[in-house]
Each structure stands twice: as structure tokens, then as C-alpha cells.
Protein backbone atom coordinates (compact mmCIF):
# COMPACT_ATOMS: atom_id res chain seq x y z
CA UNK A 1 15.15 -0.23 -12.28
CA UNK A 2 15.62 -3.08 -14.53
CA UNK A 3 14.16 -3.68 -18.24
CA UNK A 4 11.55 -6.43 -16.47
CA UNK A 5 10.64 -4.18 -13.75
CA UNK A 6 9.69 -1.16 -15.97
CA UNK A 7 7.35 -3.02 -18.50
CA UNK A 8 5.62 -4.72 -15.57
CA UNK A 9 5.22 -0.78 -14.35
CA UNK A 10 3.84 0.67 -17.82
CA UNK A 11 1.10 -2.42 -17.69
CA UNK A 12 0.05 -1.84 -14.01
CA UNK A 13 -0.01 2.20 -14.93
CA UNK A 14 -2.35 0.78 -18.59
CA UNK A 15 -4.25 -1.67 -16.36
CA UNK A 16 -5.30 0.81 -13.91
CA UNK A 17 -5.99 3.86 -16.15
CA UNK A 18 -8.36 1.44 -18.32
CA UNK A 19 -10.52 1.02 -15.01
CA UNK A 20 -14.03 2.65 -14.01
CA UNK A 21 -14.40 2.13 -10.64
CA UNK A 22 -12.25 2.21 -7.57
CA UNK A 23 -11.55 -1.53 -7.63
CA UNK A 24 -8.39 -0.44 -9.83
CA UNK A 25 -6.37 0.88 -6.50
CA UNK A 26 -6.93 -2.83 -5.50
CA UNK A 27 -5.94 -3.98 -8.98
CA UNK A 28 -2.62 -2.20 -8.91
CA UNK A 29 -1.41 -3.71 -5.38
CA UNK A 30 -2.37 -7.31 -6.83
CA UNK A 31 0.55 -6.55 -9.55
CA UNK A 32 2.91 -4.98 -7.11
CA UNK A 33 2.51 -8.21 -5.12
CA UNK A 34 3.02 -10.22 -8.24
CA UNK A 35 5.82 -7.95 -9.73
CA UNK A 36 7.71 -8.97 -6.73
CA UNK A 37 6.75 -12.38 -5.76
CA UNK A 38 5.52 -11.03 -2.49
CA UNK A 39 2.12 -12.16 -0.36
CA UNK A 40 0.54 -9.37 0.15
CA UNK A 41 0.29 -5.58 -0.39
CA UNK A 42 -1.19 -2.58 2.00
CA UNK A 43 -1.72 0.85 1.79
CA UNK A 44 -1.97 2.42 4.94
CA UNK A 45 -3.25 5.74 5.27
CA UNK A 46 -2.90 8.15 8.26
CA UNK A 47 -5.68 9.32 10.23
CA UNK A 48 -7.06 12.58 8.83
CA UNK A 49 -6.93 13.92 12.38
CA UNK A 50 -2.93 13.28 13.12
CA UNK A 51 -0.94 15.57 12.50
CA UNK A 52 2.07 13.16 12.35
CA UNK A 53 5.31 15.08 12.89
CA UNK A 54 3.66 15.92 16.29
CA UNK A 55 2.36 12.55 17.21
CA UNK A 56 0.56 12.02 20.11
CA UNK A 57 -0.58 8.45 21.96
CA UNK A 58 -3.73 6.55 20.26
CA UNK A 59 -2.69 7.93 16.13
CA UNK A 60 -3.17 5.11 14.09
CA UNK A 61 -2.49 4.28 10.50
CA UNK A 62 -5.84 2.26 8.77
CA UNK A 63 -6.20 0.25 5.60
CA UNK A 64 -7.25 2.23 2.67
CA UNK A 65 -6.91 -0.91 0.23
CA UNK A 66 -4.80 -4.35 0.56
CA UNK A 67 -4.34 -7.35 -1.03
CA UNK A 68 -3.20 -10.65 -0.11
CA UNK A 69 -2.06 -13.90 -2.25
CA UNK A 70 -5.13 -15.86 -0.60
CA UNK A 71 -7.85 -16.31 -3.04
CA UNK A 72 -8.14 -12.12 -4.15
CA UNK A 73 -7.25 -10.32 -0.91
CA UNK A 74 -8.93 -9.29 2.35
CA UNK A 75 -6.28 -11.25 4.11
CA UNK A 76 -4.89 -8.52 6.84
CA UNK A 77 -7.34 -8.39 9.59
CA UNK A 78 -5.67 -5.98 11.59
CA UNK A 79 -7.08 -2.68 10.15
CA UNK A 80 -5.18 -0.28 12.45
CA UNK A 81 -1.76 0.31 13.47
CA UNK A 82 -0.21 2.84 15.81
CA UNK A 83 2.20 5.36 13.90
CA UNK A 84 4.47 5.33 16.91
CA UNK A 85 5.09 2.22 17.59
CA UNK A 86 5.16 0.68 14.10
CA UNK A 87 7.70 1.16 10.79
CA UNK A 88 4.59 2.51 8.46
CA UNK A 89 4.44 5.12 10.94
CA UNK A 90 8.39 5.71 11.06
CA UNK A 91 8.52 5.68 6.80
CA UNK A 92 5.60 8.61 7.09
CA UNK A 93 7.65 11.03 9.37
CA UNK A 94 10.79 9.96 8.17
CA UNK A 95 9.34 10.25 4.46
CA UNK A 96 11.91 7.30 3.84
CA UNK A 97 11.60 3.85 2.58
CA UNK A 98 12.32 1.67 4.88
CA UNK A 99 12.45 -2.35 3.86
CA UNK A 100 12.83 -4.55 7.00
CA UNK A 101 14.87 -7.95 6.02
CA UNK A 102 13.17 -9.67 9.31
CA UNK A 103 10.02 -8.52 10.88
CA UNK A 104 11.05 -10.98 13.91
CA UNK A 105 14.48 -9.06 15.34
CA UNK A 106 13.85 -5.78 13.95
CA UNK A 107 12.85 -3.33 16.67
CA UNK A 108 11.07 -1.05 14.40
CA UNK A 109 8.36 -3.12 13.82
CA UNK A 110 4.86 -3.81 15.19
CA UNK A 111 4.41 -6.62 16.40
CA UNK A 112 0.74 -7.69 16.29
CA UNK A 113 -0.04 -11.46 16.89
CA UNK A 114 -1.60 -11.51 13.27
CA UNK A 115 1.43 -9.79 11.43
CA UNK A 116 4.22 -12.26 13.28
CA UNK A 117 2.36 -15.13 14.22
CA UNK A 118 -0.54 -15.85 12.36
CA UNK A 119 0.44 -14.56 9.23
CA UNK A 120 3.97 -15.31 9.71
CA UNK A 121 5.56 -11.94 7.84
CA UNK A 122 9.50 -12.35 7.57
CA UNK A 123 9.76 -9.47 5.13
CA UNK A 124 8.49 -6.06 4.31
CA UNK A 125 9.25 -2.85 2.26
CA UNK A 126 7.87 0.03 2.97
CA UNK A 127 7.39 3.20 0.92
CA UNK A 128 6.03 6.38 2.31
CA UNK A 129 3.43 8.77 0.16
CA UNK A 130 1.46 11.67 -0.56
CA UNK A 131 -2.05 9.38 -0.84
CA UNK A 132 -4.80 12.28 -1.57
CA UNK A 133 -2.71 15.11 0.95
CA UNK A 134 -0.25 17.41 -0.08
CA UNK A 135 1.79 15.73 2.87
CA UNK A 136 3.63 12.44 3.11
CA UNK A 137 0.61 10.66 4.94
CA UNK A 138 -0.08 6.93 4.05
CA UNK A 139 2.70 4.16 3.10
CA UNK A 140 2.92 1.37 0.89
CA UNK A 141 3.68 -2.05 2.37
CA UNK A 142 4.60 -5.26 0.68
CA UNK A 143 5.17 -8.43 2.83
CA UNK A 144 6.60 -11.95 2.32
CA UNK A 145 6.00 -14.17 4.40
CA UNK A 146 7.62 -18.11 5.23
CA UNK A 147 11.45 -17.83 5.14
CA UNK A 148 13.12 -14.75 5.46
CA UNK A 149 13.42 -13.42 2.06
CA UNK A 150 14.60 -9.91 1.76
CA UNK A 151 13.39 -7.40 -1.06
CA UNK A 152 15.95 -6.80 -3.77
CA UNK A 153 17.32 -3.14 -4.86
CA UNK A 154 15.33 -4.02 -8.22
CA UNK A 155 12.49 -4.86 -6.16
CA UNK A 156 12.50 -1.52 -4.04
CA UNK A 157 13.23 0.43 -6.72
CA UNK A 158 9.75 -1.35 -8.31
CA UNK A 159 7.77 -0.70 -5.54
CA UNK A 160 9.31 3.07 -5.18
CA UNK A 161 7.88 3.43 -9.16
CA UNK A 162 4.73 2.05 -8.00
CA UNK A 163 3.87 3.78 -5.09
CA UNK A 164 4.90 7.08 -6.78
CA UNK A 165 2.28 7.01 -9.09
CA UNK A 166 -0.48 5.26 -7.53
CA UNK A 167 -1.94 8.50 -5.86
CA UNK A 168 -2.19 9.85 -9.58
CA UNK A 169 -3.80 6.61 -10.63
CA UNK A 170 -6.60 6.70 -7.70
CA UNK A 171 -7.23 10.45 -8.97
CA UNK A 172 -7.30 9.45 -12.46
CA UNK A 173 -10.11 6.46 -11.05
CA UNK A 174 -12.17 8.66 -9.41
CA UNK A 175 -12.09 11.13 -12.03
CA UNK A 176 -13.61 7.98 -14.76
CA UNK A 177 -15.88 7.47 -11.65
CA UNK A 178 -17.08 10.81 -11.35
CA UNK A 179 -17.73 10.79 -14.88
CA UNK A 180 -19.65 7.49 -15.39
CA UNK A 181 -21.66 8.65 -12.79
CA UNK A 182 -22.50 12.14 -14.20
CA UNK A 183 -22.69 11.17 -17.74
CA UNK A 184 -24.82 7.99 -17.13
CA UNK A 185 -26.61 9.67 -14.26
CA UNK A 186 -26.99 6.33 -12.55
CA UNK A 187 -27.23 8.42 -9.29
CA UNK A 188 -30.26 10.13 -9.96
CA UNK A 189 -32.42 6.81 -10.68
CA UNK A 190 -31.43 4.38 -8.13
CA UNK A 191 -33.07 0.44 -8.63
């Protein structure tokens, strides 16, 4: 990973660990986006119910946080994917990152009618993870979109950093949470 690419990594890492309150997960794919010159970032997480090395029909990956370059995210409507028929869902039981140069001819994609042709995705990386689980369960997707403009090796190797530690940096957010919430005791006298 370049010089560039690991300062922009050591300020997401500081940006998120200054946070108190789980906004921060949302904070950190808003960078990853930017880092990269992407349009939009998702994490996907596996249902808890899958066991996904023995999929079955109907498992589906959902949205645990995303961002888009469209006024401060929100900007993926499809909140679901299957794990069989999509490349989120091949990165988890592969546990490999997989970066698709064209979401249009590549057969391991899904092919919603938001992701293709509403949204018009050309490009994605995608970088499996251990989100919360001791197993690889939940991936880390960053799409272009407009002309086909696939990710860089400095670019993967960015979003490999990031996605490596952003289970830490949710822990680490909860944790501050947690703590605001027992120290302040905000809980016990609701407004």
C-alpha cells in the first residue's frame, strides 16, 4: 500500500476511534469511498441464521451500514441480496476478495434492476470479513459507477486495510457507547 493510501488509513482509524456513537461505522465507509474516488460503500452482513458454507435457497446478505456519494448516503435501496446468486455471497465462502472490473458481463454478479440499471454500477471490490462473528460472515463493497473504471492494486490493497480493521473499530464504538451510556446514565432517565 502506497505512502497516500496509509495516512488516509491512520485518519479514518483516528476519525473513527474519536467517535461516541455508532454513526462512526458510517463515518469510516464515507472515507473508504473518498480514499478511492468511488460512489458508494456497503457492508453487507450475513444472516445470523445461514450457515453459509452450507447454503441453502432464500439466505440473504442485508445492509448493516452504507454510504453513497448522494448528499450523505442512504442511496442503495436494495437491502437484501441472495448469497448464492451474488459475488458478496461468493467473497464470504470463498473468504477472498473479489473486485469485479464490469458488473455488466461478469457472471458472478447480481443483477438487481437498482444495482445495473438504476444506479448504473460498472465497478466493485469486494472484501470479505469477520463483522462481530468469529467467521468470515459480512463483506465490504465499494462501487463506481458511470464508465467502467476498475479498482487499482493500491486501491484494493486500501480497502483490504480498511475492512480489516473496521470490525475492531465498531467494537471499539460500542464499547465508548456502552460507556457514555453507563457513566452518564442517560438510560435510566429517559425525556
Amino acid at each position: 500500500m502506497n505512502q497516500d493510501f496509509a495516512e488516509k488509513l491512520s485518519l479514518i482509524v483516528h476519525s473513527a476511534l474519536q467517535k461516541k456513537e455508532l454513526r462512526g461505522v458510517v463515518d469510516v465507509l464515507k472515507n473508504v469511498v473518498e480514499g478511492v474516488n468511488a460512489y458508494g460503500c456497503v457492508l453487507w452482513v450475513k444472516d445470523p441464521s445461514t450457515n453459509v458454507k452450507n447454503v441453502s435457497r432464500n439466505r440473504s446478505l442485508y445492509v448493516f451500514a452504507d454510504w453513497f456519494d448522494e448528499g450523505g448516503g442512504g442511496g442503495e435501496p436494495i437491502r437484501e441480496i441472495p448469497i448464492e446468486e451474488s459475488a458478496n455471497g461468493l467473497a464470504i465462502t470463498s473468504e477472498e476478495v473479489i473486485h469485479i472490473n464490469d458488473l455488466q458481463t461478469d457472471p458472478r454478479t447480481f443483477k438487481g434492476d437498482y444495482s445495473v440499471h438504476s444506479a448504473k454500477f460498472t465497478s466493485m471490490c469486494i472484501v470479505p470479513l469477520k463483522f462481530d462473528s468469529d467467521q468470515t460472515n459480512a463483506t465490504l463493497s465499494v462501487y463506481r459507477r458511470g464508465e467502467v473504471h476498475p479498482f487499482t492494486p493500491d486501491e484494493i490493497g486500501f480497502i483490504k486495510q480498511v475492512a480489516r480493521v473496521i470490525p475492531s473499530l465498531y467494537q471499539s464504538i460500542c464499547d465508548k457507547v456502552g460507556h457514555v451510556l453507563i457513566s452518564t446514565k442517560s438510560w435510566m432517565n429517559p425525556k
